[in-house]
N, C-alpha and C. Protein backbone atom coordinates (compact mmCIF):
# COMPACT_ATOMS: atom_id res chain seq x y z
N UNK A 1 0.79 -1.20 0.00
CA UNK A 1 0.00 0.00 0.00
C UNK A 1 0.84 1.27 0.00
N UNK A 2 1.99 1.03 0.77
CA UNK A 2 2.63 2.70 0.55
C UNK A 2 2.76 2.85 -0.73
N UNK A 3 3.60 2.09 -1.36
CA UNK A 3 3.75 1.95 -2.98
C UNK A 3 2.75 3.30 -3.97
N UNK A 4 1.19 2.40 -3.67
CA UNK A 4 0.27 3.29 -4.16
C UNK A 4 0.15 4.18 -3.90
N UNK A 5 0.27 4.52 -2.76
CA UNK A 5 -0.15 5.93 -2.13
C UNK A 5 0.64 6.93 -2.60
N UNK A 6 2.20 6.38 -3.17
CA UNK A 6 3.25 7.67 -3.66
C UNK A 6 2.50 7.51 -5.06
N UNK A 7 2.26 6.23 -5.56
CA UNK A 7 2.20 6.33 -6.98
C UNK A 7 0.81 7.23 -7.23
N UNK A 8 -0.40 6.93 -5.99
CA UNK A 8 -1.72 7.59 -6.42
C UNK A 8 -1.79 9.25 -5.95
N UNK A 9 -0.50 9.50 -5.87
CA UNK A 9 -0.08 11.22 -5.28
C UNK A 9 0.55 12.01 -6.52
N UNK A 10 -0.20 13.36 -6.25
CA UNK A 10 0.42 14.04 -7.52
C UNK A 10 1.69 14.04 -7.51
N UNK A 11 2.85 14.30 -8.56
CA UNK A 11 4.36 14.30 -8.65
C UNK A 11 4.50 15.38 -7.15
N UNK A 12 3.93 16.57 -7.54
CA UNK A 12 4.04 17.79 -7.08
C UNK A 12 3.39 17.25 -5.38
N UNK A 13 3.42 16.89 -4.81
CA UNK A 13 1.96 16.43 -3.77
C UNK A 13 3.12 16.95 -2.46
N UNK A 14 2.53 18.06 -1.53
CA UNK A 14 3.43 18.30 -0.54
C UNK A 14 2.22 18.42 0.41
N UNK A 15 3.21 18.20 1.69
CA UNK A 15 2.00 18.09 2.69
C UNK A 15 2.14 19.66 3.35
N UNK A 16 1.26 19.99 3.40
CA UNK A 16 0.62 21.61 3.83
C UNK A 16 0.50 22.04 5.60
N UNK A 17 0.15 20.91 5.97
CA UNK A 17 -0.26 21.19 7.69
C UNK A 17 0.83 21.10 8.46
N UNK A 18 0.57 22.11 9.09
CA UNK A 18 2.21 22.82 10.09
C UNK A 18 2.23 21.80 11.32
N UNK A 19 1.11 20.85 11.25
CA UNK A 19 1.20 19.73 12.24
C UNK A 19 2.40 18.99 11.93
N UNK A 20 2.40 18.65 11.12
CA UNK A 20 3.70 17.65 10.57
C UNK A 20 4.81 18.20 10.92
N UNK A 21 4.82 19.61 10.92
CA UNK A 21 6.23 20.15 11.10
C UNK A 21 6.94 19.85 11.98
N UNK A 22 6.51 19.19 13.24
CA UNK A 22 7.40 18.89 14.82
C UNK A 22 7.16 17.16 14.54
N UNK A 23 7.09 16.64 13.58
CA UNK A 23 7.07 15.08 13.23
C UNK A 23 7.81 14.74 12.66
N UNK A 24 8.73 13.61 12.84
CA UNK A 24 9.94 13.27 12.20
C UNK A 24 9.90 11.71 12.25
N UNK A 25 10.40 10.73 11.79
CA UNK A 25 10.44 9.08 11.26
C UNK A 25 11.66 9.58 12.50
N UNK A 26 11.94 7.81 13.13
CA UNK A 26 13.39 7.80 13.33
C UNK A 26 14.03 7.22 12.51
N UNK A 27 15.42 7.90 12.41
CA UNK A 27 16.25 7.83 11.21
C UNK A 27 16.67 6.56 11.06
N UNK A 28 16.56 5.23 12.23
CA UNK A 28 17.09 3.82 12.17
C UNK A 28 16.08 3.31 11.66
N UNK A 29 14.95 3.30 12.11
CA UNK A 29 13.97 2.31 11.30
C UNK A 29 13.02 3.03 11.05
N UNK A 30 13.07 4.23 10.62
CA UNK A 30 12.04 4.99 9.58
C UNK A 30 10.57 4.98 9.96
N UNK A 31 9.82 4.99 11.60
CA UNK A 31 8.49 4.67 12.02
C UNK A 31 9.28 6.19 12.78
N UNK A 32 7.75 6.21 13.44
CA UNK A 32 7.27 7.28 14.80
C UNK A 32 8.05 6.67 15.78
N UNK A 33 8.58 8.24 16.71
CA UNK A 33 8.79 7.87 17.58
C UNK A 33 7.64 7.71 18.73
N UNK A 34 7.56 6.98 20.15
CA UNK A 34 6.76 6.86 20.96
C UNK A 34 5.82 8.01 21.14
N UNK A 35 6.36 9.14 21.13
CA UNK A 35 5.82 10.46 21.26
C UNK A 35 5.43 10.75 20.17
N UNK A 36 5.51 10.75 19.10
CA UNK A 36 5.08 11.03 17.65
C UNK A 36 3.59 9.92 17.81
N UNK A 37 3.54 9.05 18.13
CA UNK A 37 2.43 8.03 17.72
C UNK A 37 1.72 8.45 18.38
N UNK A 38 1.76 9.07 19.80
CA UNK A 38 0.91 9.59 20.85
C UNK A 38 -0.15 10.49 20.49
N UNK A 39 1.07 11.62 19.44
CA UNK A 39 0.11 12.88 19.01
C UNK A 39 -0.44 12.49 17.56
N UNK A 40 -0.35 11.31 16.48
CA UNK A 40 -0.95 10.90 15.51
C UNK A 40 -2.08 9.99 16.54
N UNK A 41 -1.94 9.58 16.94
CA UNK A 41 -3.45 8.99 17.83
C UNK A 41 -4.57 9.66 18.24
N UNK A 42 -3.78 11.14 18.79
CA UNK A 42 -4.50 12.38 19.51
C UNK A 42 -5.22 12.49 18.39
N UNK A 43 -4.74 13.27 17.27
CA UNK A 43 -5.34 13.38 16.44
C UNK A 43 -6.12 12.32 15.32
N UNK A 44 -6.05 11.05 15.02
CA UNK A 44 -6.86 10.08 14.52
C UNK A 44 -8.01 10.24 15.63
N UNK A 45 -8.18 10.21 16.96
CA UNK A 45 -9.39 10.66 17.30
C UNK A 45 -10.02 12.02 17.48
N UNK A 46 -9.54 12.63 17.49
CA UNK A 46 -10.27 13.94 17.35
C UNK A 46 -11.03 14.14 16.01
N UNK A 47 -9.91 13.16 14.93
CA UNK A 47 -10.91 13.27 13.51
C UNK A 47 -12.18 12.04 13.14
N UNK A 48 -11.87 11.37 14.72
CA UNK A 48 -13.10 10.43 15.01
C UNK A 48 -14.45 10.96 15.45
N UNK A 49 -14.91 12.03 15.11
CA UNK A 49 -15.71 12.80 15.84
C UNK A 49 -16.96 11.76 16.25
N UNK A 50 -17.48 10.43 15.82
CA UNK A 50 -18.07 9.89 16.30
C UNK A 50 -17.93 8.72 17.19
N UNK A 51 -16.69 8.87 17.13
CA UNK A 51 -15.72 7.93 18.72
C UNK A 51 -16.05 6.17 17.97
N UNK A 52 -15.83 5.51 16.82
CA UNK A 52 -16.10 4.73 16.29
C UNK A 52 -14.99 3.79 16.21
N UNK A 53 -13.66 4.40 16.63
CA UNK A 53 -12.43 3.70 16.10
C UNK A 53 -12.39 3.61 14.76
N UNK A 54 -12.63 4.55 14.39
CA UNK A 54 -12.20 4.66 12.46
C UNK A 54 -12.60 5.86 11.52
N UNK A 55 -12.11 5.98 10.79
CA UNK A 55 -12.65 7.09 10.07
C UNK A 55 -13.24 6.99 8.62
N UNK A 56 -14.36 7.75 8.47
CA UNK A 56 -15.10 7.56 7.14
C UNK A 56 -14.53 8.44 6.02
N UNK A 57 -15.12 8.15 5.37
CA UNK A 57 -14.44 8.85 3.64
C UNK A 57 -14.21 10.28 4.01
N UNK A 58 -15.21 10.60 4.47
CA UNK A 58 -15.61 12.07 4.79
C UNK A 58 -14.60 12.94 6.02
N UNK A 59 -14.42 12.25 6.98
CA UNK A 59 -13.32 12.86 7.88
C UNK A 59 -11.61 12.11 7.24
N UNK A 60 -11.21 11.47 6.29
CA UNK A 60 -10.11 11.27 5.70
C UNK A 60 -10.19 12.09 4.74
N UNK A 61 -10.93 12.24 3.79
CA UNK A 61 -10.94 13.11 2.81
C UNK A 61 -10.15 14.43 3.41
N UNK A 62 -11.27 14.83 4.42
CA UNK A 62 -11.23 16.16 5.05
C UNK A 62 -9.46 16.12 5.48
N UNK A 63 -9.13 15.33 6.40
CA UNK A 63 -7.90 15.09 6.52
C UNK A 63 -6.98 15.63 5.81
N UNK A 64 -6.76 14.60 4.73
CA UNK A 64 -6.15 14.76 3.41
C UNK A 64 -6.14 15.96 2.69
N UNK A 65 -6.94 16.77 2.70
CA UNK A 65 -7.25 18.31 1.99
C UNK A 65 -6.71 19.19 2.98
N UNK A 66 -6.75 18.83 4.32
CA UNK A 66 -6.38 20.06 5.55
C UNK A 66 -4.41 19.86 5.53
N UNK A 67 -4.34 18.81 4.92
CA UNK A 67 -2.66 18.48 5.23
C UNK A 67 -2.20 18.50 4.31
N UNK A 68 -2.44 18.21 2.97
CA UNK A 68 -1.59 18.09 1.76
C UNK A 68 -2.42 19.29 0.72
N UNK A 69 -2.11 19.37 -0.81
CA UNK A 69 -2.23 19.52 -1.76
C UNK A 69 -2.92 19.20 -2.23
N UNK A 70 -3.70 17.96 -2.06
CA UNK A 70 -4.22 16.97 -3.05
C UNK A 70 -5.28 17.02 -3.34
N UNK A 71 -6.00 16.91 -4.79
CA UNK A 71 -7.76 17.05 -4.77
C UNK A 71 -8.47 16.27 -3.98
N UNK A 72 -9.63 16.61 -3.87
CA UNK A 72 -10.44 15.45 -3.21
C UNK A 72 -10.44 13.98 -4.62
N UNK A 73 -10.13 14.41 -5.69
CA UNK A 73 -10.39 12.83 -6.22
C UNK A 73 -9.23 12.07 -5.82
N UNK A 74 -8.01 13.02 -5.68
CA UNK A 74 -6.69 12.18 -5.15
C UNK A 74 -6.82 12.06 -3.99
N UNK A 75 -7.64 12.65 -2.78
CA UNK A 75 -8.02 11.88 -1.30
C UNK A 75 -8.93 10.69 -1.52
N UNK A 76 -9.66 10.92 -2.32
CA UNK A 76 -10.51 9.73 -2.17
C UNK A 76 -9.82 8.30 -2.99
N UNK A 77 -9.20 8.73 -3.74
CA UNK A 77 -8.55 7.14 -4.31
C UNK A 77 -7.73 6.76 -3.31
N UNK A 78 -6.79 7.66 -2.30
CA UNK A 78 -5.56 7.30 -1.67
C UNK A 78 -6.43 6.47 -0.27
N UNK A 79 -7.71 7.03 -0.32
CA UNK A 79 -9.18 6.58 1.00
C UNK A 79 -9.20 4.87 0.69
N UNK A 80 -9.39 4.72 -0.60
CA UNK A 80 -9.90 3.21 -1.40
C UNK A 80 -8.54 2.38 -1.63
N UNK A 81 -7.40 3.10 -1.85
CA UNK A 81 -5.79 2.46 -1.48
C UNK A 81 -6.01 1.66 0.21
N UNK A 82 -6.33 2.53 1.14
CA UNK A 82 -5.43 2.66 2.71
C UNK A 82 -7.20 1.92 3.26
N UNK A 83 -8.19 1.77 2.59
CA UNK A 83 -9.27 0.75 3.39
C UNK A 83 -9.32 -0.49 2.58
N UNK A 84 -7.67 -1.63 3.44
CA UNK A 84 -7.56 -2.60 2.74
C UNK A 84 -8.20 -3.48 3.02
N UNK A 85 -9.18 -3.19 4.31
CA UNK A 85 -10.10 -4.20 4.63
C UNK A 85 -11.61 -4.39 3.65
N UNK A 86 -11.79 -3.20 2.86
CA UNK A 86 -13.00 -2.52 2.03
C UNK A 86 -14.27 -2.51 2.94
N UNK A 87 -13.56 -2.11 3.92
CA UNK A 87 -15.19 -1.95 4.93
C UNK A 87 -15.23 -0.62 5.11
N UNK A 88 -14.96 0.78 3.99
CA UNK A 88 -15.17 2.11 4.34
C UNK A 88 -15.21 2.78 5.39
N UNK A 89 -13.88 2.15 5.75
CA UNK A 89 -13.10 3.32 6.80
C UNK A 89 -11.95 2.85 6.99
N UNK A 90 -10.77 4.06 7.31
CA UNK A 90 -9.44 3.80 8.22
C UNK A 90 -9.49 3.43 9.47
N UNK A 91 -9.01 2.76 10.28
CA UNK A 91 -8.61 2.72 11.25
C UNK A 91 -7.61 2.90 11.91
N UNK A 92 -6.81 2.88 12.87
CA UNK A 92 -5.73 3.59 13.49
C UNK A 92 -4.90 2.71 12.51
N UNK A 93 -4.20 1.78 12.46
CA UNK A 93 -3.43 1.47 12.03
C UNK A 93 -2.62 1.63 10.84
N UNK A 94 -4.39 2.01 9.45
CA UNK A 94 -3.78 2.10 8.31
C UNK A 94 -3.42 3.97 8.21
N UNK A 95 -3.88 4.57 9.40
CA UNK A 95 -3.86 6.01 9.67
C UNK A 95 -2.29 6.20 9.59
N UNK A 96 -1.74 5.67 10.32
CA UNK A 96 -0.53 4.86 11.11
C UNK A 96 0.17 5.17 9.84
N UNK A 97 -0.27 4.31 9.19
CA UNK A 97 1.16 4.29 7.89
C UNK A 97 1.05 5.11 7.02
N UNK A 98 -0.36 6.31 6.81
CA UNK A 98 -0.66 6.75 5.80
C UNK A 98 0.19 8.20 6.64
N UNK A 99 0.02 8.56 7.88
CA UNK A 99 1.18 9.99 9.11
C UNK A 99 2.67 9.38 8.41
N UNK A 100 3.23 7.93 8.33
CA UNK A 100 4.36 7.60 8.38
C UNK A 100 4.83 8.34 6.98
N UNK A 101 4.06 7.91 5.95
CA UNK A 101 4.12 8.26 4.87
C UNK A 101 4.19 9.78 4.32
N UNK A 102 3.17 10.26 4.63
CA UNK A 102 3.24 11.89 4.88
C UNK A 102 4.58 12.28 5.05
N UNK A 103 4.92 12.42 6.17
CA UNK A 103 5.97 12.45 7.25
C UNK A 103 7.11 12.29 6.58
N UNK A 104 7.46 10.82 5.68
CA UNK A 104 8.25 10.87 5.28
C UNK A 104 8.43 11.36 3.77
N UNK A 105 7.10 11.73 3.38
CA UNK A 105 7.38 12.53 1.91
C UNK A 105 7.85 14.05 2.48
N UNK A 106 7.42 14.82 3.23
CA UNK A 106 7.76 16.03 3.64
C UNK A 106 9.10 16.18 4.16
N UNK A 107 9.84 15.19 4.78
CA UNK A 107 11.47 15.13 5.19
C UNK A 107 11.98 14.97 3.89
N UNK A 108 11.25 14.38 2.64
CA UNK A 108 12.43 13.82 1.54
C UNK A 108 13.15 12.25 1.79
N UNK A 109 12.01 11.68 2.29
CA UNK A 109 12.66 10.51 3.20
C UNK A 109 12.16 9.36 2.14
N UNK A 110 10.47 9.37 1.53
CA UNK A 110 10.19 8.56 0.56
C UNK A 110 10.77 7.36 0.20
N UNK A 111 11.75 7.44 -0.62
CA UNK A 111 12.39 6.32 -0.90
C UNK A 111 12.78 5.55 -0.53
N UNK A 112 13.12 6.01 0.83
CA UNK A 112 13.96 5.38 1.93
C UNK A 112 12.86 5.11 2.83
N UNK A 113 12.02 5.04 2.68
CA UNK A 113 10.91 4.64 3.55
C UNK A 113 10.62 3.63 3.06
N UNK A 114 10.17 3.56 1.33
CA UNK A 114 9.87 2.30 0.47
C UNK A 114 10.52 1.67 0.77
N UNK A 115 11.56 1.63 0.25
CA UNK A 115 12.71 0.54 0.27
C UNK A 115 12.72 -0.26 1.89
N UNK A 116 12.64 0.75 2.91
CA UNK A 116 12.79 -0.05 3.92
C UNK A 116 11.92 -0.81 4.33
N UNK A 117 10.26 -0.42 4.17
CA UNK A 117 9.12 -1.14 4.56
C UNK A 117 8.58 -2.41 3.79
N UNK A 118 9.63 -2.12 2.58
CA UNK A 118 8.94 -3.07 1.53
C UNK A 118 9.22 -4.47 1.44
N UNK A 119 10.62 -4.58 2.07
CA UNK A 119 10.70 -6.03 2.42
C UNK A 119 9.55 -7.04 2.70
């Protein structure tokens, strides 16, 4: 799935929200640190506004438009990428890799994220 997510992102695709800005991968194995996952959690529920453990098209979309560049048709395909279960919604986990991802397109880290996760 990361794969797609760079490939279903515009060339140009930068992430916009000054949230990210105090978020960083660690540089050994390219995930969140303990404290980084804390405040991507904080926020996966706050964008839970119906306390469901997951999020619908509609609060990812929203997501996706408040943080990056990207149209809503490129939120919503990257929505139908990252709900690999196809039960229309994220849940923390695939949230998880979609912050990791972010995160590491905005450092310039990308590649080095692929390569490492892809094993």
């Amino acid at each position: 799935a990361p794969v797609r997510l760079i490939a279903a992102a515009p060339r140009s695709m930068r992430v916009t929200s000054k949230l990210f800005n105090i978020l960083h991968l660690d540089p050994r194995q390219l995930l969140l640190t303990a404290r980084s996952v804390k405040l991507i959690h904080e926020l996966f529920c706050m964008l839970d506004v119906e306390d469901k453990g997951h999020l619908d098209d509609l609060a990812f979309v929203g997501f996706m438009l408040g943080s990056t560049n990207m149209t809503e048709a490129e939120a919503y395909k990257v929505f139908d990428i990252f709900d690999v279960d196809s039960n229309g919604s994220i849940e923390f986990d695939e949230f998880y890799l979609i912050a990791c991802i972010l995160i590491a397109c905005k450092d310039g880290q990308q590649k080095q994220f692929l390569l490492h996760h892809s094993r």
